[in-house]
Protein backbone atom coordinates (compact mmCIF):
# COMPACT_ATOMS: atom_id res chain seq x y z
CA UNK A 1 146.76 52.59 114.29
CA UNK A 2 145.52 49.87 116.95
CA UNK A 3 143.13 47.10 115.96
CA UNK A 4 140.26 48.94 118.45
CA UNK A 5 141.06 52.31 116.47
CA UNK A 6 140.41 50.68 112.97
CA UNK A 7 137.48 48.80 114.13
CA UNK A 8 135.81 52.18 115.23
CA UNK A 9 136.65 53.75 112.36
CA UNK A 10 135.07 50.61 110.34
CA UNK A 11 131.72 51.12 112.62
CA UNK A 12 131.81 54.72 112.24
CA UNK A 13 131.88 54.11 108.22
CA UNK A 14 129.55 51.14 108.16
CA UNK A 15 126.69 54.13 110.56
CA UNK A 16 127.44 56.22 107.93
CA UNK A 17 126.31 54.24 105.37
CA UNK A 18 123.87 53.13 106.92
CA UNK A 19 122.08 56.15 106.89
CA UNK A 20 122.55 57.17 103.48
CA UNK A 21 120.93 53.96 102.43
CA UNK A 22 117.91 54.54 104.60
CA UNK A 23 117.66 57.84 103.20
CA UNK A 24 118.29 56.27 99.62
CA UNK A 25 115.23 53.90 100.74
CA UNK A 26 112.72 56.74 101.41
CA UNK A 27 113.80 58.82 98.23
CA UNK A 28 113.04 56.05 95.89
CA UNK A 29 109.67 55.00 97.52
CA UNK A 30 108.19 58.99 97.42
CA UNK A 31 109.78 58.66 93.75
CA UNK A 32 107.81 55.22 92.69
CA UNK A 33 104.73 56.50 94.85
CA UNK A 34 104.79 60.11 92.94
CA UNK A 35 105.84 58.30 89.59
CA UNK A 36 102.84 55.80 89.97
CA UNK A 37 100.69 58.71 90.47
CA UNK A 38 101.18 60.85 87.40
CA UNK A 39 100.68 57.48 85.35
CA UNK A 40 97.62 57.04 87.07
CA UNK A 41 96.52 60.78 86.24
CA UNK A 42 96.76 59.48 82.37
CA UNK A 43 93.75 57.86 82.61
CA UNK A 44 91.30 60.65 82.37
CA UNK A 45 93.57 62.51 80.33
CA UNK A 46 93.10 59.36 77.56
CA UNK A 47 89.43 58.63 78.23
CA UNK A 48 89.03 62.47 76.93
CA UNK A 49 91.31 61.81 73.31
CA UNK A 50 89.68 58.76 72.99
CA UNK A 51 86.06 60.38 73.60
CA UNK A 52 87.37 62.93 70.58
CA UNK A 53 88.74 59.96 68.31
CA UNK A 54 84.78 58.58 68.94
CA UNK A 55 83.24 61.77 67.63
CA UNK A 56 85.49 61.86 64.83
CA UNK A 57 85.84 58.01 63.52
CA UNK A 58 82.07 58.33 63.28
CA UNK A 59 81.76 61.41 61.36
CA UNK A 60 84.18 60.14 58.80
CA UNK A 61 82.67 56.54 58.74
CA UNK A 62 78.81 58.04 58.78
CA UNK A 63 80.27 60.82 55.73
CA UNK A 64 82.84 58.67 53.58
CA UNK A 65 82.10 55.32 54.27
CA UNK A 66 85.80 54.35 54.88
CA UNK A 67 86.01 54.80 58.51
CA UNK A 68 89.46 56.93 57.67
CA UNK A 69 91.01 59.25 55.11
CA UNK A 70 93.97 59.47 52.83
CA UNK A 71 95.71 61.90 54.64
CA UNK A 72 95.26 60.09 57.91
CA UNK A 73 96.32 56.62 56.75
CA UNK A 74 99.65 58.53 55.39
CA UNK A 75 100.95 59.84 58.53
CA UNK A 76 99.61 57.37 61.14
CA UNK A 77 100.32 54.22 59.05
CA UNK A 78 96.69 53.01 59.31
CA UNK A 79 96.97 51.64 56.12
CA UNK A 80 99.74 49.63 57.10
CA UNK A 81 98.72 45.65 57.73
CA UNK A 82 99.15 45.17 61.37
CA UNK A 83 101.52 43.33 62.62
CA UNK A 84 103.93 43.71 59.53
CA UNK A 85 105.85 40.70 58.68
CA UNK A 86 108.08 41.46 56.26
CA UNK A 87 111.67 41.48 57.44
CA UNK A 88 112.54 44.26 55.42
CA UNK A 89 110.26 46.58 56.27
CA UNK A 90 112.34 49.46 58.38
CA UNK A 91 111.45 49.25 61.91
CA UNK A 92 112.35 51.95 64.96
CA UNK A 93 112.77 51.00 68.49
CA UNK A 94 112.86 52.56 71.46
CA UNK A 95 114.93 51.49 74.57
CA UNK A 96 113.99 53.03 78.32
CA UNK A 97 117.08 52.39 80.42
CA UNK A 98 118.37 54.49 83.50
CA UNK A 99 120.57 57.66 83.60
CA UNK A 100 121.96 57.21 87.44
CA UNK A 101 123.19 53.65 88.96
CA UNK A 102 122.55 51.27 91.90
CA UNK A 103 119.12 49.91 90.49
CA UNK A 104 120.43 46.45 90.35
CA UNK A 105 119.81 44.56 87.03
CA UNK A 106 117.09 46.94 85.80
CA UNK A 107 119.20 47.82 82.68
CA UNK A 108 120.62 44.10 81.99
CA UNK A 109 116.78 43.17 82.39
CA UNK A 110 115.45 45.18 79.69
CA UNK A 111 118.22 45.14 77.26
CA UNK A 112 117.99 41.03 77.30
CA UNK A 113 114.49 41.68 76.83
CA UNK A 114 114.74 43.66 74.11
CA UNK A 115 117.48 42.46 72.51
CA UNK A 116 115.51 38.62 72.46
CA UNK A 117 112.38 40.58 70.69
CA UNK A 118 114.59 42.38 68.29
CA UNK A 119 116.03 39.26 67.48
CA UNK A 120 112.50 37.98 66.67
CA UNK A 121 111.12 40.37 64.41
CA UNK A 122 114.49 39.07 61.94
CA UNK A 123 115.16 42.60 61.03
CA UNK A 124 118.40 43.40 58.93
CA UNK A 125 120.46 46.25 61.13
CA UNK A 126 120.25 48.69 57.72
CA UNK A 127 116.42 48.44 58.27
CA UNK A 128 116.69 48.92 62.38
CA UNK A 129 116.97 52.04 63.97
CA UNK A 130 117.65 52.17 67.87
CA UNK A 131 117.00 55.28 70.49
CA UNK A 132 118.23 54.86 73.63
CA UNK A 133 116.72 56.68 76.61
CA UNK A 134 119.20 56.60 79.45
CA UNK A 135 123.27 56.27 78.73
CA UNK A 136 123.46 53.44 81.00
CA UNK A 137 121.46 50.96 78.68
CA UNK A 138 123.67 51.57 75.61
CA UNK A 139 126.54 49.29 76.68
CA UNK A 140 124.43 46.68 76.69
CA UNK A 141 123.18 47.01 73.48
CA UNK A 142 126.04 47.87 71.51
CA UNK A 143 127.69 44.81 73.02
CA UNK A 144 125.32 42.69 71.67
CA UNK A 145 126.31 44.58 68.21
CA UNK A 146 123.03 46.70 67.83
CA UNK A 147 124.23 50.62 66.94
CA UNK A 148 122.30 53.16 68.99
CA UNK A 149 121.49 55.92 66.32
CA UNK A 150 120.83 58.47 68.89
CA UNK A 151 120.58 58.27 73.01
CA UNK A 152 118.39 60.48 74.82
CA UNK A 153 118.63 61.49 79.00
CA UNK A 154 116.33 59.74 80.78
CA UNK A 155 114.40 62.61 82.74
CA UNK A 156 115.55 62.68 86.30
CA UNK A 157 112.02 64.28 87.44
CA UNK A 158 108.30 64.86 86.48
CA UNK A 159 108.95 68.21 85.42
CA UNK A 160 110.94 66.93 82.54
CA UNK A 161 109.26 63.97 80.62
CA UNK A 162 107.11 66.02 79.01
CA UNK A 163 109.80 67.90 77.36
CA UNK A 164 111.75 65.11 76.29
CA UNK A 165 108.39 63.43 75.20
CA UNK A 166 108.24 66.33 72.82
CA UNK A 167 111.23 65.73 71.70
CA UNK A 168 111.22 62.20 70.87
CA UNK A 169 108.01 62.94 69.17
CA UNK A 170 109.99 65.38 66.77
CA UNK A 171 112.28 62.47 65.88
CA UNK A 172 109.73 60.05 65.65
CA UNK A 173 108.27 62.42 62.94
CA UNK A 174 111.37 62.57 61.27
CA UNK A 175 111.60 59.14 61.39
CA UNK A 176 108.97 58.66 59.36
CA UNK A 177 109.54 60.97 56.96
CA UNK A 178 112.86 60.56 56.10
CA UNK A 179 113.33 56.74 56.61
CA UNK A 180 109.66 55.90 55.97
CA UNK A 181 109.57 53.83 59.51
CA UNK A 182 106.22 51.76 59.75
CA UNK A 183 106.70 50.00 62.90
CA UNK A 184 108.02 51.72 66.24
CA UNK A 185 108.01 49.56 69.46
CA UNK A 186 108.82 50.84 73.25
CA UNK A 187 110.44 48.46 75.34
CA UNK A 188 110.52 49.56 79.30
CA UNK A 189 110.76 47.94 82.33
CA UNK A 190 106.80 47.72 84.00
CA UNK A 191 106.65 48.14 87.32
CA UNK A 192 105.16 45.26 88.70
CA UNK A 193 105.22 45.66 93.01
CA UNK A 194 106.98 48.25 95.53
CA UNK A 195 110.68 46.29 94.72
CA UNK A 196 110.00 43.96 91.64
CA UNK A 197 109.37 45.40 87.59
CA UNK A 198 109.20 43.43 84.66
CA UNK A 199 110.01 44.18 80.93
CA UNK A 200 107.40 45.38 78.66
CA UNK A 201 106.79 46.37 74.83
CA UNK A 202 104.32 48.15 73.44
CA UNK A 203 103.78 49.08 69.77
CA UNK A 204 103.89 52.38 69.29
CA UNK A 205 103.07 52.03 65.31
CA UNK A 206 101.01 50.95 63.56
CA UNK A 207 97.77 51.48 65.34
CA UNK A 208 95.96 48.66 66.85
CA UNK A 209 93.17 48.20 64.44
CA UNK A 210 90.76 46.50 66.92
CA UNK A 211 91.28 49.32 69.33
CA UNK A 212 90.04 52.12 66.70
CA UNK A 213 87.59 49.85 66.02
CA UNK A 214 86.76 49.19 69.45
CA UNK A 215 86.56 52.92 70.10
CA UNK A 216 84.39 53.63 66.54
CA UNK A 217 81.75 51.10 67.86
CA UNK A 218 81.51 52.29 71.25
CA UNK A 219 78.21 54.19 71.84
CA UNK A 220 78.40 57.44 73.62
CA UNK A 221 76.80 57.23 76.77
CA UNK A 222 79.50 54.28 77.20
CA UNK A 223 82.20 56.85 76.20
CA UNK A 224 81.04 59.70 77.73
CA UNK A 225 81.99 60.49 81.85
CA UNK A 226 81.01 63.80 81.46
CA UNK A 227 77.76 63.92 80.06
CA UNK A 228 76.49 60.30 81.01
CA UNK A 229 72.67 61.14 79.73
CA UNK A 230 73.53 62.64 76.56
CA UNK A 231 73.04 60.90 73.46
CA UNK A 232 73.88 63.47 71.08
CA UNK A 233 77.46 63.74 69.71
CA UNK A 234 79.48 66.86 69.87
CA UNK A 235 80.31 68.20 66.34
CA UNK A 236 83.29 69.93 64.77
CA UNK A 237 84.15 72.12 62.34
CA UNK A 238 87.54 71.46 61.19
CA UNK A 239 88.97 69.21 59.24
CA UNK A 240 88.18 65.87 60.16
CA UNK A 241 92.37 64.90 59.03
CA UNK A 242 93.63 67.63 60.97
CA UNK A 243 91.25 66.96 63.89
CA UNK A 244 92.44 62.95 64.29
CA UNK A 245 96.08 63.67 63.50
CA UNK A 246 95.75 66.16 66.47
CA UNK A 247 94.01 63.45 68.56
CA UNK A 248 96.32 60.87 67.68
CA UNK A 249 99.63 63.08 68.71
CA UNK A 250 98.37 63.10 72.26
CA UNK A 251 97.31 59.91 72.35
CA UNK A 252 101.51 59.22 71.19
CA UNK A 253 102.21 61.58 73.80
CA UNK A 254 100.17 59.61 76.29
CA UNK A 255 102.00 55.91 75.44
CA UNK A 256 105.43 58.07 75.61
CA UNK A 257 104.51 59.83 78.85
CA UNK A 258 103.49 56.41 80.34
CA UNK A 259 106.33 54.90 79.36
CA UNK A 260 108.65 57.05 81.34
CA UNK A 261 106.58 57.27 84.26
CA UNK A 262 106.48 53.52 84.21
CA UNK A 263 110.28 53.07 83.61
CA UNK A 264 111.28 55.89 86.70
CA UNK A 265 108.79 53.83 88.64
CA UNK A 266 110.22 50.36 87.57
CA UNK A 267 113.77 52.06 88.33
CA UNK A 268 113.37 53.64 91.43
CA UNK A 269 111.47 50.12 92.60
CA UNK A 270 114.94 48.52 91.80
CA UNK A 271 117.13 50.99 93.16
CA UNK A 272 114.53 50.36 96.51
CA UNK A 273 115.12 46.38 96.35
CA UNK A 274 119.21 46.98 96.22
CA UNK A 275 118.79 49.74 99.18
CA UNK A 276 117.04 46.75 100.94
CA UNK A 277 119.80 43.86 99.85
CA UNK A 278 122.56 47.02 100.77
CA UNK A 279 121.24 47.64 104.19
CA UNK A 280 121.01 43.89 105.48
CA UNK A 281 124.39 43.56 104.44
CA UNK A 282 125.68 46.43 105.80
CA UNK A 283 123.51 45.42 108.85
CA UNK A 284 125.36 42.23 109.19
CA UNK A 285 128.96 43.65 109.00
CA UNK A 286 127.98 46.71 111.15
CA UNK A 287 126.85 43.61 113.90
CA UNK A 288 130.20 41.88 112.94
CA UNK A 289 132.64 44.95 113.88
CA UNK A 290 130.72 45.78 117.17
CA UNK A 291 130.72 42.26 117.75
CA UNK A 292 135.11 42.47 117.16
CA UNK A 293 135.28 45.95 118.97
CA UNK A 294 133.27 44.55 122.15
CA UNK A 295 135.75 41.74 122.48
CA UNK A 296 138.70 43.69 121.48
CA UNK A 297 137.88 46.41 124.01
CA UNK A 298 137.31 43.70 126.91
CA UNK A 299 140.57 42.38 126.02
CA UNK A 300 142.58 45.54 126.20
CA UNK A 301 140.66 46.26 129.51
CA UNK A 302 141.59 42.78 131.05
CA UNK A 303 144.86 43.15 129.59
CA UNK A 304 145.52 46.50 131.76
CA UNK A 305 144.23 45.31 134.66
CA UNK A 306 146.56 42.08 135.14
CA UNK A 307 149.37 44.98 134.18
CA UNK A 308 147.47 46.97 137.25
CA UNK A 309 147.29 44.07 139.25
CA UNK A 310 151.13 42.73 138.63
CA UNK A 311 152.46 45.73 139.50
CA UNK A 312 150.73 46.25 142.52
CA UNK A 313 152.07 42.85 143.81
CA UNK A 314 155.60 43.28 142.77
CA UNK A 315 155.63 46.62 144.64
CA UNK A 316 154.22 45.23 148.07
């Protein structure tokens, strides 16, 4: 094959490339646009459970004077001291990573992340346990010698995170009644612009104390968006424990929904920066090997003219 024949083959590959990267482009910015939009659909969703958690921390405060119930503190860890310091004191974490490739350092970022935060809280590894969301982030982490006890697929579409938010939710359950967990932390990349994210944690359990309280105190005309002139609460009629565990699942489901919004957003704003670093480079070569074919092909065109020319005079 001639130099000119493996340069065009070279451009040929470098057009072709090109083009799947622009396409790669577009994909991930509908994805961090359509991502970033059922995160920001959350935020009525939330205003409503905490509206509920309003009615209900006030009806238990006004009725028992403790602002919360046996049964509650038990399976919400409310009366758990917030933040826990004791090292010993079993802790479960959860890690948002990717499932695909060619999102640059978004999985090194958050595992380093992560891993410096784990390394803070001084927990012994019997005491730690680890999910992973996305198989590409558990390299990372078991290099650094942390034992993923169980590694969930990172959801490759809306349609699926609410399933697998269901699902973590059963093991986060299980998690606290079998290994009598007490904190739980998320750790996920935030996106922070169109190409740039930033790691983020978020504890998951205990409850914030000052935001129940926060919530408790709030009047209701504040709380209320529906009914902005009504100063009467709704009531309820069941069980005021049943009522705020139910409350407090989808709130869970809310921080665990947001989190893998947020993380596909933070992912797919990577992937977008490495398009962008991808198609400048290819850019650059693609200039390069037109640049080498141009000169090539003048060459061989010179080159068979003097062979034109030369002939012509040795005939005459």
């Amino acid at each position: 094959m001639s130099s000119i024949e493996l340069l065009q083959r070279q451009i040929n590959t470098a057009q072709e490339l090109q083009a799947v990267v622009k396409m790669m482009k577009v994909l991930a910015a509908l994805n961090i646009h359509q991502y970033e939009q059922a995160v920001t659909s959350l935020a009525e969703y939330n205003h409503t459970i905490e509206m509920g958690l309003h009615v209900v921390l006030k009806a238990i405060h006004e009725r028992q004077g403790a602002g919360r119930t046996e049964q509650g503190r038990q399976i919400w860890g409310l009366d758990t001291p917030a933040p826990c310091p004791l090292p010993s004191a079993s802790c479960g974490v959860i890690i948002f990573g990717s499932e695909q490739g060619m999102c640059g350092q978004f999985n090194e970022q958050i595992s380093r992340y992560a891993i410096a935060e784990l390394e803070k809280l001084n927990i012994s590894p019997e005491h730690l346990a680890i999910f992973a969301v996305g198989s590409r982030i558990i390299s990372h982490l078991e290099t650094a010698g942390y034992a993923i006890e169980q590694t969930f697929p990172m959801a490759g579409s809306l349609t699926e995170i609410t399933s697998m938010v269901q699902e973590i939710l059963l093991h986060i359950a299980e998690w606290r009644d079998s290994k009598q967990i007490v904190r739980i932390f998320l750790f996920y990349n935030h996106l922070h612009s169109n190409t740039l994210c930033e790691p983020y944690k978020l504890q998951l359990l205990p409850l914030d104390r000052a935001w129940l309280q926060h919530i408790e105190n709030e009047t209701w005309p504040e709380v209320s968006a529906v009914e902005p002139r009504s100063r009467t609460l709704p009531t309820f009629t069941m069980p005021s424990d049943t009522l705020v565990a139910s409350l407090l699942r989808q709130y869970f489901f809310i921080l665990l929904y947001r989190a893998f919004g947020e993380s596909l957003a933070g992912e797919n704003a990577s992937r977008l920066a490495s398009m962008q670093v991808a198609e400048k480079n290819i850019a650059e070569r693609l200039t390069e090997f037109t640049g080498q074919f141009q000169q090539q092909r003048q060459t061989a065109i010179t080159d068979e003219l003097l062979e034109i020319t030369s002939a012509f005079e040795l005939s005459h």
